[in-house]
C-alpha atoms as a PDB file:
ATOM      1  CA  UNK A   1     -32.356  22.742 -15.850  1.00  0.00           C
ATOM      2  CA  UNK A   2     -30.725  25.323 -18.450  1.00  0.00           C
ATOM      3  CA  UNK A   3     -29.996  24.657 -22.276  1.00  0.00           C
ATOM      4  CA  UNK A   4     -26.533  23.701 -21.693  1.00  0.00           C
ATOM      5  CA  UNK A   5     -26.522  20.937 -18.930  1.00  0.00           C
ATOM      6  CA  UNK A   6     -29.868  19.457 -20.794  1.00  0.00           C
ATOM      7  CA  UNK A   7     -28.120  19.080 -23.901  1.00  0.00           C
ATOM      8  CA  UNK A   8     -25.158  17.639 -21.804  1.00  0.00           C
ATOM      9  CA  UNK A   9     -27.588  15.087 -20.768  1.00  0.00           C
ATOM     10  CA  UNK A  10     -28.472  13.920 -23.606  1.00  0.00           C
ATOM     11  CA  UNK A  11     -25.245  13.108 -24.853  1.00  0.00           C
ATOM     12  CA  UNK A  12     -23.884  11.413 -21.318  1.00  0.00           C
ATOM     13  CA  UNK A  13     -26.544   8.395 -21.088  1.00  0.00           C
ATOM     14  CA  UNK A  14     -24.751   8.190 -17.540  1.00  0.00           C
ATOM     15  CA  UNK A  15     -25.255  11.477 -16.361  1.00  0.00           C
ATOM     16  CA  UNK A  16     -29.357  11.029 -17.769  1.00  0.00           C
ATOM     17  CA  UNK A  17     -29.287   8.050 -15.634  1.00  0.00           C
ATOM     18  CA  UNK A  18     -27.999   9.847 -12.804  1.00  0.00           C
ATOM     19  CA  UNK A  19     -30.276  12.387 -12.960  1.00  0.00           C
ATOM     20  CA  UNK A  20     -33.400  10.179 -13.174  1.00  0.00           C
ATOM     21  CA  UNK A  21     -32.234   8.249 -10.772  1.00  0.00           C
ATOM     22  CA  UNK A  22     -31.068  11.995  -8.055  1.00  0.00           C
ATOM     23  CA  UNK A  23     -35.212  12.816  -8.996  1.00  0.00           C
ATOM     24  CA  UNK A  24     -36.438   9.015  -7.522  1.00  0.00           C
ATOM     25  CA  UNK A  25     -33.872   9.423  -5.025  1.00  0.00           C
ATOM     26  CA  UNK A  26     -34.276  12.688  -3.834  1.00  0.00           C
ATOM     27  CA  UNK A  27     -37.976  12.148  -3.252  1.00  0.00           C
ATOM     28  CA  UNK A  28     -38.003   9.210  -1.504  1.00  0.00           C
ATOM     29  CA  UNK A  29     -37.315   9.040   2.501  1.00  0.00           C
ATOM     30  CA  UNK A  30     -36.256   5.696   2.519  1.00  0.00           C
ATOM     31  CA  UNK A  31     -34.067   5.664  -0.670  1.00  0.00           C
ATOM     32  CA  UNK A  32     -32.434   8.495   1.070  1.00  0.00           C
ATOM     33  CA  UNK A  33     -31.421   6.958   4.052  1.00  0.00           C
ATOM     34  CA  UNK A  34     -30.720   3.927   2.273  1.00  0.00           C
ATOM     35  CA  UNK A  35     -28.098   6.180   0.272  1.00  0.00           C
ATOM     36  CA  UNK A  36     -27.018   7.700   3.453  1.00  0.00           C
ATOM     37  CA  UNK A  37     -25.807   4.571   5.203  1.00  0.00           C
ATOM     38  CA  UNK A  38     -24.440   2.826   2.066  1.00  0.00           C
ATOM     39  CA  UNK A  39     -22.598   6.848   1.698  1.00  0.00           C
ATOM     40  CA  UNK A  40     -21.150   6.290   5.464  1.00  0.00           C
ATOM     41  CA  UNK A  41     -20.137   2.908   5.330  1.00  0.00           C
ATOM     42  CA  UNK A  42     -17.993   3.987   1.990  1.00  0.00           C
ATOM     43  CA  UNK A  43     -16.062   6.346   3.732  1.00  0.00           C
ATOM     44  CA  UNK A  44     -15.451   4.705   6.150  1.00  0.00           C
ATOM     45  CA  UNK A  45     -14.279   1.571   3.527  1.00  0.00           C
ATOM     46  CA  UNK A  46     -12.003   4.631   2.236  1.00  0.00           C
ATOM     47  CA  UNK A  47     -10.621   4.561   6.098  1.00  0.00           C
ATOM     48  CA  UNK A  48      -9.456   1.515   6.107  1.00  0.00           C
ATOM     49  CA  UNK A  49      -7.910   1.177   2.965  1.00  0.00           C
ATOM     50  CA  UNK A  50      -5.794   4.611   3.774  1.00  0.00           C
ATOM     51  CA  UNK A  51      -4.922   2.673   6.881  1.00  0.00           C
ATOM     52  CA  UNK A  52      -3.806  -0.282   4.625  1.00  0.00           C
ATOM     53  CA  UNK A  53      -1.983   1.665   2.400  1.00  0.00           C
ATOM     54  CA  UNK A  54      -0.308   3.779   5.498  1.00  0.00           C
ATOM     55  CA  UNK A  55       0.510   0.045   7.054  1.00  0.00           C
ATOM     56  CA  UNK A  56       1.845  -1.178   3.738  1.00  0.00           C
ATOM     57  CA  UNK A  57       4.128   1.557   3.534  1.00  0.00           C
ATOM     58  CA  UNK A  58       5.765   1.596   7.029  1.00  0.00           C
ATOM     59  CA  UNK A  59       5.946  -2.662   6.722  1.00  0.00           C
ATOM     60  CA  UNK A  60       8.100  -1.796   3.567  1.00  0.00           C
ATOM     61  CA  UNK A  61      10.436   0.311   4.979  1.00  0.00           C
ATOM     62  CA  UNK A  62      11.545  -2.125   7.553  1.00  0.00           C
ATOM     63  CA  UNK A  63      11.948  -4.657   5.190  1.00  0.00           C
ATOM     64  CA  UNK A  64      13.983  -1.962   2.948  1.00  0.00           C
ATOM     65  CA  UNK A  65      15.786  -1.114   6.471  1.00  0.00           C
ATOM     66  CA  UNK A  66      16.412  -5.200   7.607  1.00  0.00           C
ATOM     67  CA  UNK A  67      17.619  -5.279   3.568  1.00  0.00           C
ATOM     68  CA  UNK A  68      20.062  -2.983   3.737  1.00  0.00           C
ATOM     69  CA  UNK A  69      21.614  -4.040   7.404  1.00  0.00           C
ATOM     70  CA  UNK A  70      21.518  -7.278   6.169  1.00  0.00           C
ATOM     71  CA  UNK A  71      23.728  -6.054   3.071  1.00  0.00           C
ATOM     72  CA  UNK A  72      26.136  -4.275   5.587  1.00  0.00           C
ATOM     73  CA  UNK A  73      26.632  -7.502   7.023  1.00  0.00           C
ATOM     74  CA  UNK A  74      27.281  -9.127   3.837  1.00  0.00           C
ATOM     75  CA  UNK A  75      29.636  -6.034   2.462  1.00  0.00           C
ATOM     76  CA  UNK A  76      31.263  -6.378   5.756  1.00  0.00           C
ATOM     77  CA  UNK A  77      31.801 -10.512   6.020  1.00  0.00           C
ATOM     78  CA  UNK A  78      33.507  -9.953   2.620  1.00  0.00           C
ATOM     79  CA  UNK A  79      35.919  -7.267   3.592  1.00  0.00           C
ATOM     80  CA  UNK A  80      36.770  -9.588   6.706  1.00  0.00           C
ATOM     81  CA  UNK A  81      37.213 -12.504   4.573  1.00  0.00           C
ATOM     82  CA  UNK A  82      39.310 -10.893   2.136  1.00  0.00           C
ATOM     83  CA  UNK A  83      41.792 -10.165   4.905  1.00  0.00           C
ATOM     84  CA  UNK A  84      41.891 -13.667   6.157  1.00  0.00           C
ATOM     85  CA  UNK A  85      39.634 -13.360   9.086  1.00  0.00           C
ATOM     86  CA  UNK A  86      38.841 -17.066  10.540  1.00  0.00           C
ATOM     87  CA  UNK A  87      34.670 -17.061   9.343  1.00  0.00           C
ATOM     88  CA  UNK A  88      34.255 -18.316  13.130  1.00  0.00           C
ATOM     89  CA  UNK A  89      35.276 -14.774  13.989  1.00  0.00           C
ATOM     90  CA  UNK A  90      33.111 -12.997  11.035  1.00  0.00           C
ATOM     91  CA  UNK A  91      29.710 -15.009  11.499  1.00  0.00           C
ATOM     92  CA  UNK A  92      30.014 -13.689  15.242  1.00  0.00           C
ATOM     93  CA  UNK A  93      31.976 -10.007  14.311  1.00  0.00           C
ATOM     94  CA  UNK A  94      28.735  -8.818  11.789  1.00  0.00           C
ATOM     95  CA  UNK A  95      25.900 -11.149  13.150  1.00  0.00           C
ATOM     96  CA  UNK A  96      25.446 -13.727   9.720  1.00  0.00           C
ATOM     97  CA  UNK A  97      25.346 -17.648  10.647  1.00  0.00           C
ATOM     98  CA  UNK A  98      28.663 -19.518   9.737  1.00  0.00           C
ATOM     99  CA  UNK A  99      26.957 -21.026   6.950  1.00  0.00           C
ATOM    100  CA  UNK A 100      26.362 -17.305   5.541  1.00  0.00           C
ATOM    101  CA  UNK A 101      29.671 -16.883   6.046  1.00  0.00           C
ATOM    102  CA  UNK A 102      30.874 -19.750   4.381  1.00  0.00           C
ATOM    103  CA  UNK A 103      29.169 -19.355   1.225  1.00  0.00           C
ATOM    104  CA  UNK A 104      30.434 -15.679   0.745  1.00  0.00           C
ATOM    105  CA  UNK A 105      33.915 -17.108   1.312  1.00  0.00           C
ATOM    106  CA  UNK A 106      33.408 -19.275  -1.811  1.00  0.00           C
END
């Protein structure tokens, strides 16, 4: 080990532990594949958690999507309303329940 990354070591107790524990690692077969398998099953935690994340995303864009028809339906059922539309007629015309309907008419 040169000057530099010893006297790095001493002042990073968590790079000296690292590098006594790299030593008892490295030189042990069974610590090693120990390492290995605990290694592969973190990737492949890192997998799933993309896959989460890439889920999460695409469920929140069809909620943003159902959101924002919903609010055309809404906008619209106003409009309707404010010309004098029967709310029979605008429940059916932009697909909102009468009740819906009712309570933007309010």
């Amino acid at each position: 080990m040169n000057t530099a990354l010893q006297e790095f070591v001493k002042k990073d107790k968590g790079f000296e532990q690292y590098t006594e524990r790299y030593e008892d690692v490295s030189s042990d077969l069974v610590v090693r594949r120990q390492f290995a398998a605990w290694s592969a099953e973190m990737d492949k935690l890192d997998i799933v958690r993309a896959i989460g994340v890439a889920e999460g995303k695409a469920e929140g864009k069809a909620e943003g999507k159902a959101e924002g028809e919903k609010q055309k339906a809404i906008d619209a059922a106003r409009k309707l309303l404010t010309l004098g539309v029967d709310p029979d007629i605008v429940a059916k015309g932009v697909d909102l329940s009468l009740e819906e309907v009712l309570v933007l008419g309010k």
